[in-house]
Protein backbone atom coordinates (compact mmCIF):
# COMPACT_ATOMS: atom_id res chain seq x y z
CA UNK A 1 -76.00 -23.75 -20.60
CA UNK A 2 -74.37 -20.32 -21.56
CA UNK A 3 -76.78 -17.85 -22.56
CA UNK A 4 -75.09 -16.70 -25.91
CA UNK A 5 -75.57 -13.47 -27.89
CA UNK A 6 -73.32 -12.09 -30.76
CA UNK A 7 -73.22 -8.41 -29.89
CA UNK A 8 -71.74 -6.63 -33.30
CA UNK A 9 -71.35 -2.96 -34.00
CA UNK A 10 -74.18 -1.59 -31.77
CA UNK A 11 -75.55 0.99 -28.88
CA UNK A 12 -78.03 -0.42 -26.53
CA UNK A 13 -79.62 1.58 -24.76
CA UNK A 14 -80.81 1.62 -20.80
CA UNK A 15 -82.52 -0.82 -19.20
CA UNK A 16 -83.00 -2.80 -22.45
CA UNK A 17 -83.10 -6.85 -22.52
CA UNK A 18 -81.64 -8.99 -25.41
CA UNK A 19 -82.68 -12.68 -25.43
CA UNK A 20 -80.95 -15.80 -25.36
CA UNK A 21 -79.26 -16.42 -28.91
CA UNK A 22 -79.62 -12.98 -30.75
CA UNK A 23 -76.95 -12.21 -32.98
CA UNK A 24 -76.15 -8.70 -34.38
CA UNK A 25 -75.58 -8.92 -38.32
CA UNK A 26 -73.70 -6.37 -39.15
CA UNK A 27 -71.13 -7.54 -41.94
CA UNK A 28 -72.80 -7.43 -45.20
CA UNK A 29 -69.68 -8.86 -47.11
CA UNK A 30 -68.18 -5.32 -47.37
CA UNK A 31 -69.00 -2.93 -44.71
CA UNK A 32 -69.52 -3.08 -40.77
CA UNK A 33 -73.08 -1.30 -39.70
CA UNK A 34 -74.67 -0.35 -36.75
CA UNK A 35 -77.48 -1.62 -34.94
CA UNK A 36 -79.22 0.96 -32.59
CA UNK A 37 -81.27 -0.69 -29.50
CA UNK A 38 -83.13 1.92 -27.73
CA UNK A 39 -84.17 2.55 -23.74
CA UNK A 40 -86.06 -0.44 -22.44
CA UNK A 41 -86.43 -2.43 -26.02
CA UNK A 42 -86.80 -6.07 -25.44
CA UNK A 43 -85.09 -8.02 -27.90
CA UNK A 44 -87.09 -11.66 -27.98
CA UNK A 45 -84.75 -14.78 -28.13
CA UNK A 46 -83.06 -15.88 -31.51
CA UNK A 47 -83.41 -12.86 -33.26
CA UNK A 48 -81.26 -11.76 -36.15
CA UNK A 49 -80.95 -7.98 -36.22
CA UNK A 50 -79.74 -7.47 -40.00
CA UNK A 51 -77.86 -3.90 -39.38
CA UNK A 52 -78.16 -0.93 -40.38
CA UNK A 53 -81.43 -1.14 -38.24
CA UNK A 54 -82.53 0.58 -35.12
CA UNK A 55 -85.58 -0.63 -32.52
CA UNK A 56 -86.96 2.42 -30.74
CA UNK A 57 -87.27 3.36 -27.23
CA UNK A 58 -89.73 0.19 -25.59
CA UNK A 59 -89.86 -1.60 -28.93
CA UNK A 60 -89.76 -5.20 -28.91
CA UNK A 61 -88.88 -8.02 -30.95
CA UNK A 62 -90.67 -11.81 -31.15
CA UNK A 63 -88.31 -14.53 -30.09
CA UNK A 64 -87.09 -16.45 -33.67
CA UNK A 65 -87.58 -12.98 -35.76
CA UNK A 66 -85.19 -11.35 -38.38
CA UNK A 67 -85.34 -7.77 -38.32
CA UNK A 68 -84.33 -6.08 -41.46
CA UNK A 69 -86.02 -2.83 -40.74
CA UNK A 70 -86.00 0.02 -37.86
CA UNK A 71 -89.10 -1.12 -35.26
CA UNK A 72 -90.67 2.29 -33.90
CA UNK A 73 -90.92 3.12 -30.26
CA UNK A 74 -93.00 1.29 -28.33
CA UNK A 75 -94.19 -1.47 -31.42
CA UNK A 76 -93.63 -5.04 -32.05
CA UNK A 77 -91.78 -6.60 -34.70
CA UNK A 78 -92.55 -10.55 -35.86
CA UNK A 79 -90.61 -12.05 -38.70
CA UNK A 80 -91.25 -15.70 -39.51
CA UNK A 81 -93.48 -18.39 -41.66
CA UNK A 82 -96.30 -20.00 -40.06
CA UNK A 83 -95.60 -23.34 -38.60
CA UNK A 84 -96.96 -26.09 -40.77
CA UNK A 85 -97.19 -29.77 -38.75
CA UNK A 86 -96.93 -32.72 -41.55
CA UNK A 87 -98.71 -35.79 -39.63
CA UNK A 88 -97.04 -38.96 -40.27
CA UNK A 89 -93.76 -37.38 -41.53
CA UNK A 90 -91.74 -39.54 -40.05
CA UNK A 91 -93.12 -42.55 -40.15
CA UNK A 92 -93.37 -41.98 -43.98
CA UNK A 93 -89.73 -41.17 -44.32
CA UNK A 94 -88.05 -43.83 -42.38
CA UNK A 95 -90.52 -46.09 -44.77
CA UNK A 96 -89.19 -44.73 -47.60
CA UNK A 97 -85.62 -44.60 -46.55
CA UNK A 98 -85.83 -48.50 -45.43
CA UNK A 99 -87.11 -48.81 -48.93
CA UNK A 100 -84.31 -47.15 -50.29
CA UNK A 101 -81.53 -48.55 -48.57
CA UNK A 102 -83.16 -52.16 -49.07
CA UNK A 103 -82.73 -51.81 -53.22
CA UNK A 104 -79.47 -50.45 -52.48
CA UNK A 105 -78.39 -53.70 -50.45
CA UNK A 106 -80.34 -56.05 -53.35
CA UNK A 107 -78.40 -54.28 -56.53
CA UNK A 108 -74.84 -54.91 -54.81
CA UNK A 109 -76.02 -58.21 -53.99
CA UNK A 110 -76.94 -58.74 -57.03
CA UNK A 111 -73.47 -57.40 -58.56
CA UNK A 112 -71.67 -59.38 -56.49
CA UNK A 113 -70.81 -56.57 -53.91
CA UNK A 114 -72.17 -57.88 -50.98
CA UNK A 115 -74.31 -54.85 -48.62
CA UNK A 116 -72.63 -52.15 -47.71
């Protein structure tokens, strides 16, 4: 499994790690910008770095984050929702799906269609 990474307009600086699946945005439809990556920043996996942004020197990044904003030396940045788990999702969906697709089959029937 490649470990893949869109690398835009940037500097990175040394010694600094970028994670598995972190992409560089830095097209906004009409201009290219820059994305600055300082000394020994760690960059956590699947993060979107929305340019123009810059992490300082030992900043880091939570794996899954967008960062729209510069990240000061030596802080952490975390962008996302808190996870919700639905119990019995799925067995409520394929219910209602089989439900679904089991008037579907009865109205052609009825019409003369046959299922489909």
């Amino acid at each position: 499994m490649p470990h893949l990474t869109y690398v835009g307009d940037a500097k990175i600086g040394r010694r600094a790690n970028i994670g598995a699946g972190t992409v560089f945005v830095n097209y906004d439809g009409y201009e290219k910008h820059r994305t600055r990556i300082g000394d020994d920043a760690r960059v956590g996996s699947d993060t979107m770095l929305v340019a123009p942004v810059k992490l300082g020197k030992g900043a880091v990044t939570g794996a899954g984050s967008v960062i729209t904003t510069d990240v000061p030396a030596g802080a952490l940045a975390v962008e996302r929702s808190e996870q919700r788990v639905v119990k019995g999702y799925r067995k409520r969906r394929d219910a209602e799906a089989g439900a679904k697709r089991k008037k579907s089959d009865t109205e052609a029937r009825a019409k003369g269609k046959g299922a489909h």
